[in-house]
N, C-alpha and C. Protein backbone atom coordinates (compact mmCIF):
# COMPACT_ATOMS: atom_id res chain seq x y z
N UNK A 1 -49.06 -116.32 69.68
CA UNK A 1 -50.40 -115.79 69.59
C UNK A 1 -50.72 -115.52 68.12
N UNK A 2 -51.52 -116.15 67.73
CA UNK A 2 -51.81 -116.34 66.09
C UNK A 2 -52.74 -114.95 65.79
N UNK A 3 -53.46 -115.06 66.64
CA UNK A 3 -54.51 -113.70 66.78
C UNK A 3 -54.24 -112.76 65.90
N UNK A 4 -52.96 -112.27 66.89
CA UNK A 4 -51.84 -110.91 66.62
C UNK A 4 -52.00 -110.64 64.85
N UNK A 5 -51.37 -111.91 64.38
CA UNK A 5 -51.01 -112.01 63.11
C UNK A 5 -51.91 -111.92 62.20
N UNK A 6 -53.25 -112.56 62.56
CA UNK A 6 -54.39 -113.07 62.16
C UNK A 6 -55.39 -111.33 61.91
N UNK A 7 -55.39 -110.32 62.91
CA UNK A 7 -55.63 -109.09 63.50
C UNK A 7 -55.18 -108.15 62.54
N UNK A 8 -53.65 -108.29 62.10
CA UNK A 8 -52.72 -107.42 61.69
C UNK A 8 -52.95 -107.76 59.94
N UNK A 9 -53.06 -108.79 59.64
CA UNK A 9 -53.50 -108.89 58.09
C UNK A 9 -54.96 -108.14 57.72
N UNK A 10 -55.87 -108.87 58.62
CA UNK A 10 -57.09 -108.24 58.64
C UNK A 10 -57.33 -106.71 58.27
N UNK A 11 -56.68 -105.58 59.30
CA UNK A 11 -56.44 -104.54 58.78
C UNK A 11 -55.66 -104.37 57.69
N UNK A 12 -54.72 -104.88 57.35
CA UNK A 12 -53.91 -104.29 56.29
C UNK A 12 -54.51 -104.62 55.08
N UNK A 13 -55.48 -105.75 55.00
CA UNK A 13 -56.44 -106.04 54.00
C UNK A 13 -57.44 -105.11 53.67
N UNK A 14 -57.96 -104.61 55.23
CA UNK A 14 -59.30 -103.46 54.56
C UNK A 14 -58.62 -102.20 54.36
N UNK A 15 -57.36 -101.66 54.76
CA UNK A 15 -56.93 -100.62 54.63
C UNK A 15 -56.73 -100.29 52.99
N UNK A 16 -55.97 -101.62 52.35
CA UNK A 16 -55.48 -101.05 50.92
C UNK A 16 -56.80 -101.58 50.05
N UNK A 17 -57.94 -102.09 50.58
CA UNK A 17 -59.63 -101.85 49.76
C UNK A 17 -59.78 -100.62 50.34
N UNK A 18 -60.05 -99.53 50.99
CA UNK A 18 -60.39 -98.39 51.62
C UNK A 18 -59.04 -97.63 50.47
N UNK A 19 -57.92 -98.08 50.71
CA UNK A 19 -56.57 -97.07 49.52
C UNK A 19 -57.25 -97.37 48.07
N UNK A 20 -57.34 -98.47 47.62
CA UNK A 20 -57.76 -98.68 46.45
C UNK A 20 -59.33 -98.15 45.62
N UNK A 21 -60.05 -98.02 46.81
CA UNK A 21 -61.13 -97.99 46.41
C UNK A 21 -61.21 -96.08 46.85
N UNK A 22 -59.82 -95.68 47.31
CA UNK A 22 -60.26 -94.56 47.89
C UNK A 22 -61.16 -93.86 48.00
N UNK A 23 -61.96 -94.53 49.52
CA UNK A 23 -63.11 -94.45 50.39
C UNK A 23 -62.51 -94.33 51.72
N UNK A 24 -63.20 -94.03 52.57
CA UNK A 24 -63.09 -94.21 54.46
C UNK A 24 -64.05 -95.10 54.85
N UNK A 25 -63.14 -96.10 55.55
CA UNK A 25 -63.84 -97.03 55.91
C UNK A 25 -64.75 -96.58 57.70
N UNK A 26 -66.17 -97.16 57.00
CA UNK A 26 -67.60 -96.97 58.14
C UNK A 26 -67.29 -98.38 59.02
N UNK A 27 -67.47 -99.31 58.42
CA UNK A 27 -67.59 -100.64 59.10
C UNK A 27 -66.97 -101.58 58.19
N UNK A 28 -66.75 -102.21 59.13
CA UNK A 28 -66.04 -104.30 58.91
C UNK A 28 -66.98 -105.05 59.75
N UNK A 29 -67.12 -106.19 58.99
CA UNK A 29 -67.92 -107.19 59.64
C UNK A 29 -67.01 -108.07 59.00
N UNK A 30 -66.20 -109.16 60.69
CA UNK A 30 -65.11 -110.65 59.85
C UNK A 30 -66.18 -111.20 60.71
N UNK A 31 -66.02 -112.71 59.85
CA UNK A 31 -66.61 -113.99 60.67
C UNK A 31 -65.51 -114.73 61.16
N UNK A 32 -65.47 -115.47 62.24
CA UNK A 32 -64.51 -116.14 62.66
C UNK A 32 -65.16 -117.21 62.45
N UNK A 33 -64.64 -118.54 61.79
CA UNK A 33 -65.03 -120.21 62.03
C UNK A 33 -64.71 -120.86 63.02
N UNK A 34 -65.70 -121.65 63.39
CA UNK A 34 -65.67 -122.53 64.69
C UNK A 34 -64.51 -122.77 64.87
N UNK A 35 -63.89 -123.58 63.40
CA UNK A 35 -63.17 -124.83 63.10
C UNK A 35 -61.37 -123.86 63.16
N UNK A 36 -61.69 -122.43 63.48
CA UNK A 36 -60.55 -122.04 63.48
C UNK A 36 -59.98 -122.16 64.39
N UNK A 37 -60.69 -122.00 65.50
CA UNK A 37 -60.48 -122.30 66.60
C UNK A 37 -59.48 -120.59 67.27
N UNK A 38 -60.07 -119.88 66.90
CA UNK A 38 -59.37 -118.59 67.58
C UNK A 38 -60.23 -117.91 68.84
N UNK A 39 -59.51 -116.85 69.42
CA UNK A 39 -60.25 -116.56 70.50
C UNK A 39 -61.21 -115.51 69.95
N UNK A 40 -62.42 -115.45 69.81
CA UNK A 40 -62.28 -114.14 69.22
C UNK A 40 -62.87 -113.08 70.30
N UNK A 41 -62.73 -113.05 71.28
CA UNK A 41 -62.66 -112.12 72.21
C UNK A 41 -61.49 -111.15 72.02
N UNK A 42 -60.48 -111.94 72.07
CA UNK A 42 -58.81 -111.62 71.59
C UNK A 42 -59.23 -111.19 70.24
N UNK A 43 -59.45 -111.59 69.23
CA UNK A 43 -59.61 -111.32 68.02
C UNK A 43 -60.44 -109.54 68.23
N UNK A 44 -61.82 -109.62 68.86
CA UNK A 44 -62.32 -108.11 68.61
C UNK A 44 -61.63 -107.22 70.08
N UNK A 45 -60.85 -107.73 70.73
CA UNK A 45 -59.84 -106.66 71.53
C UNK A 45 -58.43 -105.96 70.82
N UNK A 46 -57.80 -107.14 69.86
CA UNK A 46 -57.11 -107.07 69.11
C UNK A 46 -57.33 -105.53 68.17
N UNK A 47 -58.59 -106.23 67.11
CA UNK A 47 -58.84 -105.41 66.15
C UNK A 47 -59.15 -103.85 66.86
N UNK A 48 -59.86 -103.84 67.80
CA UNK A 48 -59.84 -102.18 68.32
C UNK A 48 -58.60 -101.56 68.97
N UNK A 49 -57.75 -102.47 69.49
CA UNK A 49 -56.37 -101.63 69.74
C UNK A 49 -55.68 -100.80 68.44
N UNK A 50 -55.57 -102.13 67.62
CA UNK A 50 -55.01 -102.03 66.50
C UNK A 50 -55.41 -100.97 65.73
N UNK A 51 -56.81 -100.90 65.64
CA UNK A 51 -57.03 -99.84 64.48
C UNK A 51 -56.94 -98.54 64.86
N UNK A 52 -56.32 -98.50 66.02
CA UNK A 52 -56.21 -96.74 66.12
C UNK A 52 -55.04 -96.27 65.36
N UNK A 53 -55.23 -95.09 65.03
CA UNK A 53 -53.79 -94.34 63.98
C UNK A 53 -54.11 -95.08 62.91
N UNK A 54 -55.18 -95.93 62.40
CA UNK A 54 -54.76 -96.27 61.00
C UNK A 54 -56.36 -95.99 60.21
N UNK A 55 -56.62 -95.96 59.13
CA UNK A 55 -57.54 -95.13 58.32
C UNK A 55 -59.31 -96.10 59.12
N UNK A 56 -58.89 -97.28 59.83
CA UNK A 56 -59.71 -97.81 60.68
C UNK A 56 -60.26 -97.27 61.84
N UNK A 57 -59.92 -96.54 62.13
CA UNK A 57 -60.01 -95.77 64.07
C UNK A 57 -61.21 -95.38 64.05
N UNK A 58 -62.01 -95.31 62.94
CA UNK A 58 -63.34 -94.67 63.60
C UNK A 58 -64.31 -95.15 62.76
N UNK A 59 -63.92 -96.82 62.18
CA UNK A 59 -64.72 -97.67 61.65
C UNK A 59 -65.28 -98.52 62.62
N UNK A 60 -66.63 -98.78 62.61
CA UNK A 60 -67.40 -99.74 63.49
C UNK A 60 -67.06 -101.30 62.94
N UNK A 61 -66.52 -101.99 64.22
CA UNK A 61 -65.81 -103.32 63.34
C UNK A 61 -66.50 -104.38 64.31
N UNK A 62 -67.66 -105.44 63.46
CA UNK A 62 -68.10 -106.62 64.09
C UNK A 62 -67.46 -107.58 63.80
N UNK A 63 -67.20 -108.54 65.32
CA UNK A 63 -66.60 -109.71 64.86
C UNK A 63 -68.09 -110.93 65.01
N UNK A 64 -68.39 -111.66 64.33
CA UNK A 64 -69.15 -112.80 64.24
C UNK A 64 -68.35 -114.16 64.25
N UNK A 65 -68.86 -114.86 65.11
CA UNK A 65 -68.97 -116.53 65.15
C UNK A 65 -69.29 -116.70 64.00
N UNK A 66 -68.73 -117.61 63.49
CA UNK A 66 -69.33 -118.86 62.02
C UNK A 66 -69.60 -120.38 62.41
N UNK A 67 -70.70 -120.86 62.83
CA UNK A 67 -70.56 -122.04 63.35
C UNK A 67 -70.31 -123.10 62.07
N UNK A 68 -69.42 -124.20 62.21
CA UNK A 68 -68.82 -125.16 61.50
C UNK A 68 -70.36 -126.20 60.76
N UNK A 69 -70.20 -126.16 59.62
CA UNK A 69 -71.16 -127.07 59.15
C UNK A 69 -70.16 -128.43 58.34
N UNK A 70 -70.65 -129.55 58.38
CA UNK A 70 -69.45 -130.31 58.14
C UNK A 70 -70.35 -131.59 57.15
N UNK A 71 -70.12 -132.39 56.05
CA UNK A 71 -71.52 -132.89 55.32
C UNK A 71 -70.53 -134.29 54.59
N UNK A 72 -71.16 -135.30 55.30
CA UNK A 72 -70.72 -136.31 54.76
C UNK A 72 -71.11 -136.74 53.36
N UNK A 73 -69.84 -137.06 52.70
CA UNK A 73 -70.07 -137.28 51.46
C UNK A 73 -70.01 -138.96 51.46
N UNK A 74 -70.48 -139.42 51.91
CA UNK A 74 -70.85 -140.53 51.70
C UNK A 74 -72.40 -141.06 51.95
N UNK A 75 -73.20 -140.28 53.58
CA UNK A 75 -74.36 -140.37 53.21
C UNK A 75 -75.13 -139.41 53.83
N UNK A 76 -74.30 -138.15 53.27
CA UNK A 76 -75.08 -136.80 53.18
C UNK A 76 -75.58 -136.39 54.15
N UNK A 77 -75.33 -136.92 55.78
CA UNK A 77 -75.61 -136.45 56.91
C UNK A 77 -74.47 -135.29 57.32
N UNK A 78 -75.59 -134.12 57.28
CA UNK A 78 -74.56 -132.86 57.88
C UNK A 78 -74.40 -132.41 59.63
N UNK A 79 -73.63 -132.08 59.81
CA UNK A 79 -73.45 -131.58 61.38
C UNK A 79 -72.28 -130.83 61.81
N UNK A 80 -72.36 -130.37 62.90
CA UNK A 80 -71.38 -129.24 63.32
C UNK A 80 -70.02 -129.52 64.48
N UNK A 81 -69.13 -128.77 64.70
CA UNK A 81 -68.00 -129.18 64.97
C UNK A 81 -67.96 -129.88 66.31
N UNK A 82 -69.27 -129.16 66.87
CA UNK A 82 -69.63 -129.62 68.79
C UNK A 82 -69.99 -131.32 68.69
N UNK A 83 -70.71 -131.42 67.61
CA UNK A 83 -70.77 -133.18 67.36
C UNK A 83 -69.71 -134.13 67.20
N UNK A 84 -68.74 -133.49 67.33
CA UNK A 84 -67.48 -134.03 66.69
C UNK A 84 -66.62 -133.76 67.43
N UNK A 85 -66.92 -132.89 68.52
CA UNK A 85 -65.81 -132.41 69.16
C UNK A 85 -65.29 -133.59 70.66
N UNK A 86 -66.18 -134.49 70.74
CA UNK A 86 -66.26 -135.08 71.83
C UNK A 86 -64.76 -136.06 71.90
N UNK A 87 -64.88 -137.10 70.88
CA UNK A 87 -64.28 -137.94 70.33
C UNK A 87 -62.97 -137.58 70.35
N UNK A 88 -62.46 -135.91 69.98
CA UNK A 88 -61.60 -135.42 69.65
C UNK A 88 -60.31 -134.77 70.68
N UNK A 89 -58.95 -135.33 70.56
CA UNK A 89 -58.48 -135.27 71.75
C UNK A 89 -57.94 -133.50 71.44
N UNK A 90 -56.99 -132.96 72.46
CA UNK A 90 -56.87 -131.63 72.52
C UNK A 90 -55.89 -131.58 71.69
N UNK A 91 -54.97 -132.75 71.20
CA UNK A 91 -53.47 -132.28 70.79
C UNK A 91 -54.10 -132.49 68.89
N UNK A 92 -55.28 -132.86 69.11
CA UNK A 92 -55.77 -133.23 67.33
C UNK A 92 -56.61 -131.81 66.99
N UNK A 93 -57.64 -131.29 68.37
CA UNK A 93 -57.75 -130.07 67.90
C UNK A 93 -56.89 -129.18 67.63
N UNK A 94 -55.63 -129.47 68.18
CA UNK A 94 -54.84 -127.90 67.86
C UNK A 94 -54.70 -128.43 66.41
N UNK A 95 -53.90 -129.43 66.10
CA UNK A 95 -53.62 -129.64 64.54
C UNK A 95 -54.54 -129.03 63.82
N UNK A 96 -56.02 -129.52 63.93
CA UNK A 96 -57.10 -129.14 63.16
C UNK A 96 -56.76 -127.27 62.94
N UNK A 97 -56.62 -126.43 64.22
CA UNK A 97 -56.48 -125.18 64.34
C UNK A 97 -55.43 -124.93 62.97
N UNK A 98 -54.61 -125.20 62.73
CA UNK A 98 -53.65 -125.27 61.49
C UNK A 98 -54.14 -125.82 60.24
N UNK A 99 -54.44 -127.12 60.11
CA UNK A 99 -55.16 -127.78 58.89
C UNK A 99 -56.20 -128.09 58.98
N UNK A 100 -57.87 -127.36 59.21
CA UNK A 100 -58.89 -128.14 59.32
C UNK A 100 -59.29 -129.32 58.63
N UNK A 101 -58.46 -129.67 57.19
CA UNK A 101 -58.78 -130.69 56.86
C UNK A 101 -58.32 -131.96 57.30
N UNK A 102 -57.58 -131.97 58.54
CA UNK A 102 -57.23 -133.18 59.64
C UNK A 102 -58.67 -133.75 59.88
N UNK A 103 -59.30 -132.58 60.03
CA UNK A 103 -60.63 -133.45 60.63
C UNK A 103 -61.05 -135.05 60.36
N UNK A 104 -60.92 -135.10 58.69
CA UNK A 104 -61.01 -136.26 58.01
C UNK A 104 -60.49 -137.36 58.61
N UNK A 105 -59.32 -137.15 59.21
CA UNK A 105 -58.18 -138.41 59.75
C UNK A 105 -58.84 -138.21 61.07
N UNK A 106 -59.13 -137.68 62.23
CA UNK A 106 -59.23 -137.30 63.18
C UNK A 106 -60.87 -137.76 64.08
N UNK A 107 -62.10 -137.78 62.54
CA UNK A 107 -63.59 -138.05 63.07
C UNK A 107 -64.18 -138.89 61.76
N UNK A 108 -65.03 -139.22 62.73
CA UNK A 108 -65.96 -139.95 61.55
C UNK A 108 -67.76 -139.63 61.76
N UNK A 109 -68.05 -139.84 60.41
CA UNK A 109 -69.67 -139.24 60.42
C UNK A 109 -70.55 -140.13 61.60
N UNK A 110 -71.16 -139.03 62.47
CA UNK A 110 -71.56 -140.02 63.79
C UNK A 110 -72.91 -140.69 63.11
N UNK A 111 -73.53 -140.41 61.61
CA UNK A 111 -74.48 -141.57 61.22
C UNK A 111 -73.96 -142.75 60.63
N UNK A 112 -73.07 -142.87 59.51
CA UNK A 112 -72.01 -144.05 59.03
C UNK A 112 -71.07 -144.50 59.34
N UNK A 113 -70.50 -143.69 60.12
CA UNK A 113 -69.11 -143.78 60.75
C UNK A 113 -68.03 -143.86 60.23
N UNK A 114 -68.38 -143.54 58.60
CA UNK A 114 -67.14 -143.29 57.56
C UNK A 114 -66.33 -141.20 57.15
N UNK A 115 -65.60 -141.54 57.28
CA UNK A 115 -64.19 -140.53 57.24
C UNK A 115 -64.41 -139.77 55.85
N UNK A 116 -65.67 -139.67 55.13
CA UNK A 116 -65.34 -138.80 53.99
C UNK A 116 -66.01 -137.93 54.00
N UNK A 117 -65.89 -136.39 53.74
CA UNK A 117 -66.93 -135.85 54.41
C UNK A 117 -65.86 -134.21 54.06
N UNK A 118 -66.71 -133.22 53.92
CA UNK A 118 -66.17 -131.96 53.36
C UNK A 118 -66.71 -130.64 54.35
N UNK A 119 -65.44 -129.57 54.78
CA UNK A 119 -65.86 -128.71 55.98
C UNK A 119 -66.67 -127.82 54.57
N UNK A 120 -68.28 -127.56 55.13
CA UNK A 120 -68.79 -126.54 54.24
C UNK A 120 -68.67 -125.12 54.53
N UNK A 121 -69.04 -125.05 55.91
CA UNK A 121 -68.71 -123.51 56.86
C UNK A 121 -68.12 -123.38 57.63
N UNK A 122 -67.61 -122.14 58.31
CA UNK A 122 -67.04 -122.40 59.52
C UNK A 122 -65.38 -122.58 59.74
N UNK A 123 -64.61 -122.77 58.58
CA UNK A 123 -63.46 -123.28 58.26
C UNK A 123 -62.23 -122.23 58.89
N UNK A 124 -62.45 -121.20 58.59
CA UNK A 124 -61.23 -120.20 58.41
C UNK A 124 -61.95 -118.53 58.89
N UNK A 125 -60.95 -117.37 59.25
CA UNK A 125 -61.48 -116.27 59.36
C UNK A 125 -61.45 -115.68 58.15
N UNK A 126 -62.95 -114.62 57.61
CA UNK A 126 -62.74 -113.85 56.66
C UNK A 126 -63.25 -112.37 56.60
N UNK A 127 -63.10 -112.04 55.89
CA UNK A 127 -63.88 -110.25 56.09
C UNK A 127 -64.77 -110.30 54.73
N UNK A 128 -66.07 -110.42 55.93
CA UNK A 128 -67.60 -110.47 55.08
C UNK A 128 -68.14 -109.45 54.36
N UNK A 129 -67.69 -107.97 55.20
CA UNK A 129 -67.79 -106.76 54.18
C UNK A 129 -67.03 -105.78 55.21
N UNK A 130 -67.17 -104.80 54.16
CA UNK A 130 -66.01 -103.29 54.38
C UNK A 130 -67.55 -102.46 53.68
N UNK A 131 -67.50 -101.38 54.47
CA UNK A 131 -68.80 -100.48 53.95
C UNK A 131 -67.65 -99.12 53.87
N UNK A 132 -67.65 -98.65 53.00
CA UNK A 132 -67.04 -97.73 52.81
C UNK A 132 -67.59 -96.22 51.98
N UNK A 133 -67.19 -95.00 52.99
CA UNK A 133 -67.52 -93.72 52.42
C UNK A 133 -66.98 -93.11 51.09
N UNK A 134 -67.67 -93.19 49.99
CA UNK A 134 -66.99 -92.85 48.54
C UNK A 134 -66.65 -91.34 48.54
């Protein structure tokens, strides 16, 4: 369960901005990417178990979708991971879940049908902000 791991950095990331910045943290807002492919149901069940006992427990924490934007560099037609997802068998999405930049080997732009092409959004989980009490 990647989640777990994924959950457990997350806090330990806003905790030592909340130590460093010594503040109390109000709110977190992470985005999760399409292209990460995590649960994030699991992801915001996770994060509220977790943050009890830690300087988090009584921070309001949103998790957001990031939908995947994906932009061919060859003829600049952009689109998202559901366009792409068809083509794509289950054992190539998990890879992708590890290296989104498989995608490249894995799809091609459904206007040219050429393989070059750069993930713009959507890629990875991150923490969009920490609002914190000074």
């Amino acid at each position: 369960m990647h989640e777990l791991s994924l959950v457990q950095g997350i806090i330990n990331a806003v905790n030592a901005t909340a130590s460093e910045r010594k503040g109390e943290v109000r709110s977190v807002r992470i985005g999760v990417g399409e292209l990460a492919q995590f649960d994030i149901r699991l992801v915001r069940g996770l994060l509220n178990d977790l943050k009890r006992g830690t300087p988090l427990e009584e921070a309001k924490i949103r998790v957001v979708a990031e939908k995947s934007r994906v932009k061919c560099l060859s003829c600049g037609r952009v689109w998202d991971f559901r366009e792409l997802a068809g083509p794509i068998s289950s054992d190539e999405r998990e890879m992708m879940h590890f290296l989104p930049e498989l995608l490249n080997s894995c799809s091609r732009c459904p206007n040219c049908s050429k393989s070059y092409f750069e993930i713009e959004e959507g890629r990875s989980v991150r923490i969009i902000e920490v609002v914190l009490d000074a």
